[in-house]
C-alpha atoms as a PDB file:
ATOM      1  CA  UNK A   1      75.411 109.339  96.280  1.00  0.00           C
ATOM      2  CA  UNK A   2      77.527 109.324  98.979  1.00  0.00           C
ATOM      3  CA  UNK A   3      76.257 106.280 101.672  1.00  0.00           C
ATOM      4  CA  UNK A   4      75.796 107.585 105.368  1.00  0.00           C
ATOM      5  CA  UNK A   5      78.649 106.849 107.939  1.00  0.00           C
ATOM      6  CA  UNK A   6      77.644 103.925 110.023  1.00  0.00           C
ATOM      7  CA  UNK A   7      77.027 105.447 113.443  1.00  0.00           C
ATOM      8  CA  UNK A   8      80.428 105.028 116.044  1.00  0.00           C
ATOM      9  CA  UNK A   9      79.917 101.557 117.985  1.00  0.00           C
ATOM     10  CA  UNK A  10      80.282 102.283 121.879  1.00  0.00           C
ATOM     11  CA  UNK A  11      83.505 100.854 123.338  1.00  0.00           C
ATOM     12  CA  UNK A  12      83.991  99.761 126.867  1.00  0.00           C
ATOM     13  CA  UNK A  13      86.911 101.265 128.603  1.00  0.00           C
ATOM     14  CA  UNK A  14      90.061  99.123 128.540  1.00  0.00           C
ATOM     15  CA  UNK A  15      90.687  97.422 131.157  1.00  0.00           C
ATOM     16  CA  UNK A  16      94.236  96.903 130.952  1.00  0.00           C
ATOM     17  CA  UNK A  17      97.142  98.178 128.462  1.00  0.00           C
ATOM     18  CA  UNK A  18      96.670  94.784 126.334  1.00  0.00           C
ATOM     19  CA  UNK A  19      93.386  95.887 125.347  1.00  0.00           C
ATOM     20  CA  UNK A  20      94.789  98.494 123.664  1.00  0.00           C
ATOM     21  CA  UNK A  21      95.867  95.815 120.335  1.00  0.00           C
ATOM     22  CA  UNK A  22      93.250  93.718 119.224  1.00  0.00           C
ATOM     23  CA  UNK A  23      95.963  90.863 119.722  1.00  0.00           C
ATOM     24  CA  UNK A  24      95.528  91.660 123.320  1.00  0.00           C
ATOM     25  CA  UNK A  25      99.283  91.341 123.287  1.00  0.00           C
ATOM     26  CA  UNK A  26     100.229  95.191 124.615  1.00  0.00           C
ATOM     27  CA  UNK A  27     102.918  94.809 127.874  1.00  0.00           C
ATOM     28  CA  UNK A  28     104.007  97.819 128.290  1.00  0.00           C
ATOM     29  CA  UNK A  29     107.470  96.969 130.029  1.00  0.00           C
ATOM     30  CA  UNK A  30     108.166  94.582 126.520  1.00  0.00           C
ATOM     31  CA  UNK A  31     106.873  96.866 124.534  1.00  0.00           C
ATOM     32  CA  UNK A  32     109.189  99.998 125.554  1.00  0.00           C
ATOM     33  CA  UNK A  33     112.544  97.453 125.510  1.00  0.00           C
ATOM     34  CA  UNK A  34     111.813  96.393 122.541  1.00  0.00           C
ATOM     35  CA  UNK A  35     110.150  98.792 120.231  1.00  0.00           C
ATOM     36  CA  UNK A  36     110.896 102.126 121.733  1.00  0.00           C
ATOM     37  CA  UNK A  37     114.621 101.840 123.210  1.00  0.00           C
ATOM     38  CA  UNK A  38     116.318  99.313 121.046  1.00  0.00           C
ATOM     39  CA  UNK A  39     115.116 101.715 118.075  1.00  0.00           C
ATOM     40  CA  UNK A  40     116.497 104.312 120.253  1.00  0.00           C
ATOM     41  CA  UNK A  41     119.854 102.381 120.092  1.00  0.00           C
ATOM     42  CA  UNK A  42     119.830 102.096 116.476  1.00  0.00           C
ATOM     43  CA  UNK A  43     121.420 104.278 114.157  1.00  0.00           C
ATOM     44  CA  UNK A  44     119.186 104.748 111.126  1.00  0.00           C
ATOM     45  CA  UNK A  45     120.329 103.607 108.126  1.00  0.00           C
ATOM     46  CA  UNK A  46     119.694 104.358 104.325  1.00  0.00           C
ATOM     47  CA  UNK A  47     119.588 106.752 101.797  1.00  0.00           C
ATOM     48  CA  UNK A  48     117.222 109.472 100.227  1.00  0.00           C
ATOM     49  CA  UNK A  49     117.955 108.984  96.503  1.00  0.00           C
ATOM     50  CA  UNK A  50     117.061 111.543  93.780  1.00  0.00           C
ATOM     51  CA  UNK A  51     114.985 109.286  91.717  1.00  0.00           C
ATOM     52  CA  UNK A  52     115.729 108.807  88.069  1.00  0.00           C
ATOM     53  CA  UNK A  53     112.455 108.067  87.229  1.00  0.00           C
ATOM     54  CA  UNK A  54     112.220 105.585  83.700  1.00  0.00           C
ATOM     55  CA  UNK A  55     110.552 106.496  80.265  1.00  0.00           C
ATOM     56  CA  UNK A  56     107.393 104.126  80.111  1.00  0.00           C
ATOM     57  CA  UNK A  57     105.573 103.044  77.446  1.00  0.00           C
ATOM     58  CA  UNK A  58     102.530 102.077  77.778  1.00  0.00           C
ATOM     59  CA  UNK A  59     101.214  99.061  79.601  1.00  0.00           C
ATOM     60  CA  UNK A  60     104.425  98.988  81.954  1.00  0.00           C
ATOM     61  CA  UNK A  61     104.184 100.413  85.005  1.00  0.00           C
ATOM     62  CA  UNK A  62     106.867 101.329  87.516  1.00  0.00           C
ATOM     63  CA  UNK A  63     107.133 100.450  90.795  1.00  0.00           C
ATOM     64  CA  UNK A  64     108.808 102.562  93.651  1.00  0.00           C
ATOM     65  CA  UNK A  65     109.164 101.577  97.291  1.00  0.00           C
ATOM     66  CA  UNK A  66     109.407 104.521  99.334  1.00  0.00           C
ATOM     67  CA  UNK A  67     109.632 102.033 102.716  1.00  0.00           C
ATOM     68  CA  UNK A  68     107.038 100.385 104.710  1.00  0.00           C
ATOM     69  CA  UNK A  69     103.635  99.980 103.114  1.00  0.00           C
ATOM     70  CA  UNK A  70     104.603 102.848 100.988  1.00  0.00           C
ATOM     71  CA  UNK A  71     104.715 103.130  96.943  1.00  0.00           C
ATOM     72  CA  UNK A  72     104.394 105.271  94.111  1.00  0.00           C
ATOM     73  CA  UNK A  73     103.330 103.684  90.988  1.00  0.00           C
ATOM     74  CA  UNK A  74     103.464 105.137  87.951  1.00  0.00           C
ATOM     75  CA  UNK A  75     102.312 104.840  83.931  1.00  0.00           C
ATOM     76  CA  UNK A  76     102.711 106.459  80.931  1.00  0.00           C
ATOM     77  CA  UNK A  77      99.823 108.889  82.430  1.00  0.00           C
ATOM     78  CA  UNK A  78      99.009 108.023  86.065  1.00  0.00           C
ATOM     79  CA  UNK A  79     101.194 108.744  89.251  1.00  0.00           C
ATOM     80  CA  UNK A  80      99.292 107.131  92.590  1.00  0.00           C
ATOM     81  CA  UNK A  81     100.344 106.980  96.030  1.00  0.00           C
ATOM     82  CA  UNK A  82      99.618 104.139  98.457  1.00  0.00           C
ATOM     83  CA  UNK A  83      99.665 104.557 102.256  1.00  0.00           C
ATOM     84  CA  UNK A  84     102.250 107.537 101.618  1.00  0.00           C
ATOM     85  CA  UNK A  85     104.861 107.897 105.075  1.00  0.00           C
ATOM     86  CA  UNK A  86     107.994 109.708 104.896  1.00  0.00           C
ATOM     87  CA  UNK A  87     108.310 110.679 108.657  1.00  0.00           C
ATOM     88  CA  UNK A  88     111.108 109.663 111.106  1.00  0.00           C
ATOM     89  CA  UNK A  89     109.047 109.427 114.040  1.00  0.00           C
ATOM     90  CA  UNK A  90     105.638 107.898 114.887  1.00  0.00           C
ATOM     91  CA  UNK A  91     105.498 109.931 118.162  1.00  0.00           C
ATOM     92  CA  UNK A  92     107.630 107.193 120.284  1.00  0.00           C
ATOM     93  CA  UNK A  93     108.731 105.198 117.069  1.00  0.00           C
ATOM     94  CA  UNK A  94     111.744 105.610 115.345  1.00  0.00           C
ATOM     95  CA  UNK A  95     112.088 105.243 112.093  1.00  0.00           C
ATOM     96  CA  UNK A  96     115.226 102.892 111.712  1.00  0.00           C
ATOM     97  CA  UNK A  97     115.165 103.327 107.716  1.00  0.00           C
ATOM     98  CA  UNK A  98     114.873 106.512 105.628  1.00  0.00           C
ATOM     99  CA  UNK A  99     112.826 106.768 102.979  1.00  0.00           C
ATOM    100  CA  UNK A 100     113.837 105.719  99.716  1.00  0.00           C
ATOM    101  CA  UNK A 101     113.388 109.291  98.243  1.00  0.00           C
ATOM    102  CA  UNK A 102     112.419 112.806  99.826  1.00  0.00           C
ATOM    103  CA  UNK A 103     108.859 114.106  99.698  1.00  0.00           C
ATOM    104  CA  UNK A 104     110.433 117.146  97.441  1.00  0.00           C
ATOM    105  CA  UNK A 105     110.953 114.517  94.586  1.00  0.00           C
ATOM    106  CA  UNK A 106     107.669 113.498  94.037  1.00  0.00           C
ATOM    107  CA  UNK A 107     105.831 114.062  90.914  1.00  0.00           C
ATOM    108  CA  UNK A 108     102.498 115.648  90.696  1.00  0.00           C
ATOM    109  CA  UNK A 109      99.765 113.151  92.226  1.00  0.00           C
ATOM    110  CA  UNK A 110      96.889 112.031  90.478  1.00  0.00           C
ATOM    111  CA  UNK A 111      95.568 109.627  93.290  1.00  0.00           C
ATOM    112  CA  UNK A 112      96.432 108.394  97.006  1.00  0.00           C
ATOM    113  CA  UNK A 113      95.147 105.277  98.332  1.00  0.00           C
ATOM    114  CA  UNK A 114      94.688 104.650 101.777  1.00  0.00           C
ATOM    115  CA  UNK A 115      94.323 101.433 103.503  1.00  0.00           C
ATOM    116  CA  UNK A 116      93.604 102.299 106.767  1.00  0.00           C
ATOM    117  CA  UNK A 117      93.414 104.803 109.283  1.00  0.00           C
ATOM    118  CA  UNK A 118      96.351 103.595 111.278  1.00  0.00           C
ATOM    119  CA  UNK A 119      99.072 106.315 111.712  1.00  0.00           C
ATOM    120  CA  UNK A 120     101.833 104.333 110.012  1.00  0.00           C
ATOM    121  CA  UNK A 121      99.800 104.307 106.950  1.00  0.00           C
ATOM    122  CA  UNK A 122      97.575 107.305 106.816  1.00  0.00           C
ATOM    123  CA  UNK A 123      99.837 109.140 108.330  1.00  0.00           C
ATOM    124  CA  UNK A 124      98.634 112.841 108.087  1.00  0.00           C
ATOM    125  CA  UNK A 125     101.605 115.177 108.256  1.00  0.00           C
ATOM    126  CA  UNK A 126     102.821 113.515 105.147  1.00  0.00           C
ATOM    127  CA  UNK A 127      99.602 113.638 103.626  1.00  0.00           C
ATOM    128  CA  UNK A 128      99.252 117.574 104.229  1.00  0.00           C
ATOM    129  CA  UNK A 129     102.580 117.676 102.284  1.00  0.00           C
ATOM    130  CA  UNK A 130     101.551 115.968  98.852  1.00  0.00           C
ATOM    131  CA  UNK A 131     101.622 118.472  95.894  1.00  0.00           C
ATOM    132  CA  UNK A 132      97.734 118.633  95.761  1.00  0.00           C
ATOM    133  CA  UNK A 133      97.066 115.315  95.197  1.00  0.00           C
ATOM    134  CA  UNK A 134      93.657 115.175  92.951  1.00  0.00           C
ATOM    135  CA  UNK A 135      91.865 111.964  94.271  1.00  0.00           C
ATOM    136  CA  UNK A 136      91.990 110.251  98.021  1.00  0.00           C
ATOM    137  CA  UNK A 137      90.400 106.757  98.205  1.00  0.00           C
ATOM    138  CA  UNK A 138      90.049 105.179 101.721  1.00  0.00           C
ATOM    139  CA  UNK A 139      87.483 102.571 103.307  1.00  0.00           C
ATOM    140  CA  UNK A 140      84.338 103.964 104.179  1.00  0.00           C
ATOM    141  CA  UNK A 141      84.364 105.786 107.822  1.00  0.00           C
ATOM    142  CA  UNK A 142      88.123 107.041 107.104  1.00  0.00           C
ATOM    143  CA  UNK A 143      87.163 109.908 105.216  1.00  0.00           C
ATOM    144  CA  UNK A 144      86.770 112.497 107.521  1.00  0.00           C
ATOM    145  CA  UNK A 145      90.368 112.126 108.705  1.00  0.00           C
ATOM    146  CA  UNK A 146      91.349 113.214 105.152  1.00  0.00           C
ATOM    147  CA  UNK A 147      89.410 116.724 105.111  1.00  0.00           C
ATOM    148  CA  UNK A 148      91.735 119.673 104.765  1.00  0.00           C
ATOM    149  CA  UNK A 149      94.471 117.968 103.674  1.00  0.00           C
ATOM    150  CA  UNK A 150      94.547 119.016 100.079  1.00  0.00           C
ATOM    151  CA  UNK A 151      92.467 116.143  98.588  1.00  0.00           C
ATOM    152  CA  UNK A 152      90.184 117.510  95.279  1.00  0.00           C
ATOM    153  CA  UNK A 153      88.074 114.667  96.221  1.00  0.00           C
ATOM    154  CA  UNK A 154      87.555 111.747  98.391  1.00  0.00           C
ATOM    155  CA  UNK A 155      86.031 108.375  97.750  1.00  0.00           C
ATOM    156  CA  UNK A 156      85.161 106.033 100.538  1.00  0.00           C
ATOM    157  CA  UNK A 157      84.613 102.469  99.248  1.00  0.00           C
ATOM    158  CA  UNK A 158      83.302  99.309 101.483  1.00  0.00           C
ATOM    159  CA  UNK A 159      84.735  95.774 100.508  1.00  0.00           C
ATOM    160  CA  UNK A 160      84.594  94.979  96.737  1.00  0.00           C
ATOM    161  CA  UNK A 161      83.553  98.516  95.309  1.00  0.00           C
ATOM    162  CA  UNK A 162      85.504  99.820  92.610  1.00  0.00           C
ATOM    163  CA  UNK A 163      86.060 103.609  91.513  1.00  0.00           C
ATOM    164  CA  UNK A 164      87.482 104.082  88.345  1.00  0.00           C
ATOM    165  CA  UNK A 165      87.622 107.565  85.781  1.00  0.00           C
ATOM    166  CA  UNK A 166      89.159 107.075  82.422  1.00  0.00           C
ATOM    167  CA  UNK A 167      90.587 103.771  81.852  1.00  0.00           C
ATOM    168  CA  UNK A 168      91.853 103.319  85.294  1.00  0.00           C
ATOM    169  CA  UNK A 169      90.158 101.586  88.128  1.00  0.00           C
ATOM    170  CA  UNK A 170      90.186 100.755  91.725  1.00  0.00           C
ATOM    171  CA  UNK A 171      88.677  97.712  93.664  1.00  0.00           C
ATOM    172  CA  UNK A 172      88.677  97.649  97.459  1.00  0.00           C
ATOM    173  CA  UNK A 173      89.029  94.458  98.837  1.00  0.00           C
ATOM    174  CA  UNK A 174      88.934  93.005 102.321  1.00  0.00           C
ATOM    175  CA  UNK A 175      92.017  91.941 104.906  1.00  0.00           C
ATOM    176  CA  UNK A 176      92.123  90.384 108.001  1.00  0.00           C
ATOM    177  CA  UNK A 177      93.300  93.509 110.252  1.00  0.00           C
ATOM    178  CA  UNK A 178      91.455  96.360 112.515  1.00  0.00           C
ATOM    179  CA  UNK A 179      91.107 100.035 111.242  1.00  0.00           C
ATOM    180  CA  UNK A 180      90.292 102.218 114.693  1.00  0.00           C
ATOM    181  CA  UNK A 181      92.405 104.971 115.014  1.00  0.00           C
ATOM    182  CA  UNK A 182      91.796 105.795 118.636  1.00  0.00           C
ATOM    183  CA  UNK A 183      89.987 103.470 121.237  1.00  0.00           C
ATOM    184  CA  UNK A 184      86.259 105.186 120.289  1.00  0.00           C
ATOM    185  CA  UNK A 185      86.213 104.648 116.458  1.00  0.00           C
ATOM    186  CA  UNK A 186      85.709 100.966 115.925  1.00  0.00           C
ATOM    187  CA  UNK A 187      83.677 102.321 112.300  1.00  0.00           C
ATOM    188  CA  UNK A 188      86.490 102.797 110.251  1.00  0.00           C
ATOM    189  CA  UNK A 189      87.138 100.394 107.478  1.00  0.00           C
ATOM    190  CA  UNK A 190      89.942  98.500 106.642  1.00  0.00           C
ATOM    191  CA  UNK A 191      91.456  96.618 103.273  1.00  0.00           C
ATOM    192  CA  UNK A 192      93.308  96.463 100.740  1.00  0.00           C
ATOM    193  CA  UNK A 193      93.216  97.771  96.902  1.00  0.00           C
ATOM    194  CA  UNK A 194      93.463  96.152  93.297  1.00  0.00           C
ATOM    195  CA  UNK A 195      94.460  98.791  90.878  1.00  0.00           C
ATOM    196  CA  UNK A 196      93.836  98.375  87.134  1.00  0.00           C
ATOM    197  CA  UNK A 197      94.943 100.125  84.050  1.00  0.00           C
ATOM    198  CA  UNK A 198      96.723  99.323  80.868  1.00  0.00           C
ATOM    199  CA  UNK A 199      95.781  95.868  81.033  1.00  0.00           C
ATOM    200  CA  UNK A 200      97.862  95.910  84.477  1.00  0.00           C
ATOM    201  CA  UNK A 201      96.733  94.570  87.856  1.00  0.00           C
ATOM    202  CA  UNK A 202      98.390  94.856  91.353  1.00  0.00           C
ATOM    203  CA  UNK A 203      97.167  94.596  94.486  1.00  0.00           C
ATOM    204  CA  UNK A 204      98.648  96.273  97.781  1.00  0.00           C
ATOM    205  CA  UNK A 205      97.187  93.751 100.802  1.00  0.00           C
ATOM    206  CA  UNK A 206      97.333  97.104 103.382  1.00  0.00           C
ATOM    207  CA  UNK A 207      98.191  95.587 106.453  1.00  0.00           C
ATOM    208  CA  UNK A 208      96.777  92.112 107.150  1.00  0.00           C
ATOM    209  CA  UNK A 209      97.172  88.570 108.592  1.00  0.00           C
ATOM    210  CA  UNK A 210      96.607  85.713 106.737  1.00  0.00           C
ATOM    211  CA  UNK A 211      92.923  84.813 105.909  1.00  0.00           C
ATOM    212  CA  UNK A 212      91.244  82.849 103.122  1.00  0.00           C
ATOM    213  CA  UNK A 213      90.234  85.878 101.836  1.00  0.00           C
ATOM    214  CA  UNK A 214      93.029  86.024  99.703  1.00  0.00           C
ATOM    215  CA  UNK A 215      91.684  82.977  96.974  1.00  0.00           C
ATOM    216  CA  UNK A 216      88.403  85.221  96.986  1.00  0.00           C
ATOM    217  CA  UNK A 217      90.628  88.260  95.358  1.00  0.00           C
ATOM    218  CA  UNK A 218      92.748  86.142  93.469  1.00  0.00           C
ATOM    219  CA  UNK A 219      89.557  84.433  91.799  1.00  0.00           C
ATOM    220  CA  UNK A 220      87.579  87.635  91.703  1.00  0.00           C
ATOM    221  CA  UNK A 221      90.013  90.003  90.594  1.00  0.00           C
ATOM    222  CA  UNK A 222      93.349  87.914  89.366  1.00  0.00           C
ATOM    223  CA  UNK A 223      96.204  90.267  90.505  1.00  0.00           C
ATOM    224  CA  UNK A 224      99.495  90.064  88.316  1.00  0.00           C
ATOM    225  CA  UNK A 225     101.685  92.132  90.892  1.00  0.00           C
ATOM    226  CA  UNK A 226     101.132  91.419  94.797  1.00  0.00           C
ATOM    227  CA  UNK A 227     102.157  93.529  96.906  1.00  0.00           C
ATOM    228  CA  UNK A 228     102.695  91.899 100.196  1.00  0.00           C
ATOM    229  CA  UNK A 229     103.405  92.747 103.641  1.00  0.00           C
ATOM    230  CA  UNK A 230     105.683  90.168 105.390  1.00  0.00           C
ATOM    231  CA  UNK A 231     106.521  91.903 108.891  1.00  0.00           C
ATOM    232  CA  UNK A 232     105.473  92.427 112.532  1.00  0.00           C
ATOM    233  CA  UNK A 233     104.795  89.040 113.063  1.00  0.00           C
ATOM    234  CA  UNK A 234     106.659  87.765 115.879  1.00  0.00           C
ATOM    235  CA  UNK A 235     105.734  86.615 118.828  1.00  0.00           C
ATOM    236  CA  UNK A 236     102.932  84.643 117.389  1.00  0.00           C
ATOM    237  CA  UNK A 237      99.858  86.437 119.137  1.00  0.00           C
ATOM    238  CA  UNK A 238     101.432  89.363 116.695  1.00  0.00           C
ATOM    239  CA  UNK A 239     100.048  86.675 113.696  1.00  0.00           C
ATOM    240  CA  UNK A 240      96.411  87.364 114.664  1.00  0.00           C
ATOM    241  CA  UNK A 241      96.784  90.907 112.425  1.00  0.00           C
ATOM    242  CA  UNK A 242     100.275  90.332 110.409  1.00  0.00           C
ATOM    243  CA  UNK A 243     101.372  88.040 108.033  1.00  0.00           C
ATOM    244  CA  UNK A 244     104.806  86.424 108.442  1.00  0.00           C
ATOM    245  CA  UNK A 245     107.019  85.465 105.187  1.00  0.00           C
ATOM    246  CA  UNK A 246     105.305  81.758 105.180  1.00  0.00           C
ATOM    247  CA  UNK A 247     102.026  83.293 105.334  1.00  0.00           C
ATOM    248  CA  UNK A 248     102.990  86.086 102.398  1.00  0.00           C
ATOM    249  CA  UNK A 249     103.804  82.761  99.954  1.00  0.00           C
ATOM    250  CA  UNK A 250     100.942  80.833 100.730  1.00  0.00           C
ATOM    251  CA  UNK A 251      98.636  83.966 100.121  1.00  0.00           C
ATOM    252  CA  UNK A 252     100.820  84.715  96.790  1.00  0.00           C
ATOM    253  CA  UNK A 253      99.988  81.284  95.674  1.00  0.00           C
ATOM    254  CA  UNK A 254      96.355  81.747  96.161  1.00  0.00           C
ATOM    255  CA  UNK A 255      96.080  85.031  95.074  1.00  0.00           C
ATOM    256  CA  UNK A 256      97.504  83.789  91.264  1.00  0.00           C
ATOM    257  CA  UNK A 257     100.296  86.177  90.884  1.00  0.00           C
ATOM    258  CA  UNK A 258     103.497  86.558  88.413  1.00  0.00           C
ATOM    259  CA  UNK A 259     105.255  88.320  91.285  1.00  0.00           C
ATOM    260  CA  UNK A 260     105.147  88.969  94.754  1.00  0.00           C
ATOM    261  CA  UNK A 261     106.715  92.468  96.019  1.00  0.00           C
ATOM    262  CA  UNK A 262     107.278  92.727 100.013  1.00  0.00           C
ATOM    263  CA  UNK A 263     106.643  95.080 102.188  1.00  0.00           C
ATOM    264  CA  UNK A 264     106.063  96.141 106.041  1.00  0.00           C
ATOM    265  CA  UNK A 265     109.075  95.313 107.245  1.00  0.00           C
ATOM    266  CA  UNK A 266     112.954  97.414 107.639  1.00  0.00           C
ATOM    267  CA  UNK A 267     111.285 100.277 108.537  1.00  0.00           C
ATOM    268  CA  UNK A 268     110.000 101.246 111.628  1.00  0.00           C
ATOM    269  CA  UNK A 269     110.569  98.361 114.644  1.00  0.00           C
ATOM    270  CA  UNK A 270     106.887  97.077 115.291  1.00  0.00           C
ATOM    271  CA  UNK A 271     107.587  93.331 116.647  1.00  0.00           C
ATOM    272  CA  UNK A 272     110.498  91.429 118.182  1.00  0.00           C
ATOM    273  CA  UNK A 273     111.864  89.740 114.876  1.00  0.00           C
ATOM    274  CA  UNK A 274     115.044  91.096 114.011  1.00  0.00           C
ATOM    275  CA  UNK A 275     114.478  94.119 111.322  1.00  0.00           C
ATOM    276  CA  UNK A 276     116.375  92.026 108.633  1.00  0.00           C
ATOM    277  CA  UNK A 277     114.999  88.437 109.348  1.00  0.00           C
ATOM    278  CA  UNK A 278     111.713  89.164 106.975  1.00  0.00           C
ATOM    279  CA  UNK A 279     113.347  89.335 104.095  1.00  0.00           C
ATOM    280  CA  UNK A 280     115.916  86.728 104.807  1.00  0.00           C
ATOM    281  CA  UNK A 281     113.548  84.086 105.917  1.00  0.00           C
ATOM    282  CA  UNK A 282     111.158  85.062 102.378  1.00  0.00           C
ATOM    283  CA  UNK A 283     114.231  84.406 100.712  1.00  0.00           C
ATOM    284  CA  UNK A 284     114.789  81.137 101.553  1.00  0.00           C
ATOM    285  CA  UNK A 285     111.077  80.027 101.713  1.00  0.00           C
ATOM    286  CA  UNK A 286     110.961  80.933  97.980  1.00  0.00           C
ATOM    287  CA  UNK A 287     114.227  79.215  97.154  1.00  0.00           C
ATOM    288  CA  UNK A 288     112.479  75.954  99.060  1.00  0.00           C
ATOM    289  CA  UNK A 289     109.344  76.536  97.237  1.00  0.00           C
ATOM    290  CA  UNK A 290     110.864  77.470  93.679  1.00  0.00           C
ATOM    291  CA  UNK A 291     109.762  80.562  93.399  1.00  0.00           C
ATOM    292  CA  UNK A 292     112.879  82.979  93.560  1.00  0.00           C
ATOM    293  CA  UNK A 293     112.291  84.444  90.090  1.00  0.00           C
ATOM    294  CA  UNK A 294     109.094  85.639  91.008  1.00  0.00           C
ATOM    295  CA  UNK A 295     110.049  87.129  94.490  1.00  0.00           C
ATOM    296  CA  UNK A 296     111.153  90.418  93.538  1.00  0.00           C
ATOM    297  CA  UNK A 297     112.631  92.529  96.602  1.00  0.00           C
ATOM    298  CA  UNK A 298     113.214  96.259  96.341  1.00  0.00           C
ATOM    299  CA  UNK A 299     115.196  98.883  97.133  1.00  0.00           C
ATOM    300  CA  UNK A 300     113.741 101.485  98.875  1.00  0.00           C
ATOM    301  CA  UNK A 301     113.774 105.309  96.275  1.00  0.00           C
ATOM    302  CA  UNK A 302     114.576 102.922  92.905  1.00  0.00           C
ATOM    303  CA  UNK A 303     112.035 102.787  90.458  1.00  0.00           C
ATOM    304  CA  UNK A 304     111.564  98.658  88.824  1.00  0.00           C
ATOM    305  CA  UNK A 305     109.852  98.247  85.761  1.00  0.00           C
ATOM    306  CA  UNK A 306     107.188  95.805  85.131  1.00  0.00           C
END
């Protein structure tokens, strides 16, 4: 039975344009330099690639970054979606990167998870574009953003409930972010997913800041693949919702992990750190830390096999 939506918490207006961000961060003159214009200034870069998408047996999975908090993940009888984007604008945004493949190439979709109701990740043009995607799972208050947009079915989960149908299974577990869309819907959940199947774990963290909630999933759930976002985190107030590189290692070492997969970050300008710093700086954290091997960075539209 499906629980009742939690009724929509009144919200003062804002009083200013930081109290737009839960950061309280939000100048607008800083904000238009140096997330709206200087993406403006930037060429966008990368490639669409037809995928070649690899023979599995089963118990491996394959991993695709499509760019920002997007993936498709795929076994020997299971093709899911998390946090699917493929536009090139978030109405002022740009996107600097393409994505790694074209919606066209998709295969069918059995499932789409959705972190959040934020439009970079449930972003609803792309949604309404999925070949008929069977299942949508969300937090609980996001599901009536998904309605007429293909979906067979929609679950809504709150923090540590699982859906599962076969021999596949989803836990939702919390973050340390915010999930209103608009100023009035404070309701909406927010999180992160474990997926399991084939004796496979991995966990996509949504969008999140550090939080101690991460030994809670490791211990509860034990994720093998951690998918991690490691952008959008400078200037420090920025920190209060996002995870930086440092942060992304420290939470991969709590959460128990073989490998740690990043994401959030080349794709669409949302903080002042230079679009290829993430990466860099995870680099060399790892290589301090000795953990190279088990950082594994993709390219966005090439299927790796786990």
């Amino acid at each position: 039975m499906t629980k009742p939506t939690k009724p929509v918490a009144k919200r003062k207006l804002p009083r200013s344009f930081k109290d737009l961000t839960p950061a309280k961060h939000f100048k607008p003159a800083v904000f238009f330099r140096e997330l709206v214009i200087k993406a403006l200034l930037t060429p966008r870069t990368g490639q669409s690639r037809r995928p070649v998408f690899p023979k599995l047996k089963t118990g491996e999975v394959a991993i695709t970054w499509i760019g920002h908090a997007s993936f498709l993940i795929q076994f020997t009888d299971l093709n899911l979606l998390i946090d699917p984007n493929f536009a090139n604008w978030l109405f002022l945004l740009k996107r600097i990167k393409r994505a790694g493949l074209k919606l066209k190439d998709l295969p069918p979709v059995d499932v789409v998870l959705l972190t959040h109701a934020h439009f970079d990740h449930f972003h609803r043009p792309t949604l309404r574009r999925l070949p008929h995607p069977k299942i949508g799972i969300m937090p609980r208050g996001v599901g009536d953003l998904a309605h007429n947009l293909g979906f067979s079915r929609i679950i809504e989960l709150d923090h540590w409930e699982s859906f599962s149908q076969g021999d596949w299974k989803v836990t939702f577990t919390p973050s340390k972010h915010w999930g209103a869309r608009t100023l009035h819907d404070e309701h909406r959940g927010y999180g992160g997913f474990v997926l399991e199947h084939q004796g496979r774990k991995i966990y996509h963290a949504g969008d999140s800041a550090y939080f101690e909630g991460f030994k809670e999933i490791g211990k509860r759930l034990a994720p093998e693949i951690a998918l991690l976002p490691i952008g959008a985190y400078y200037p420090e107030t920025f920190r209060r919702v996002h995870m930086g590189p440092d942060e992304a290692v420290k939470a991969f070492k709590e959460l128990g992990a073989k490998w740690l997969i990043p994401m959030h970050y080349g794709t669409f300008k949302l903080a002042f750190e230079e679009m290829d710093e993430p990466p860099r700086w995870l680099l060399e954290i790892a290589a301090k830390e000795k953990i190279t091997p088990k950082v594994k960075i993709l390219t966005e539209g090439v299927p790796v096999v786990f």
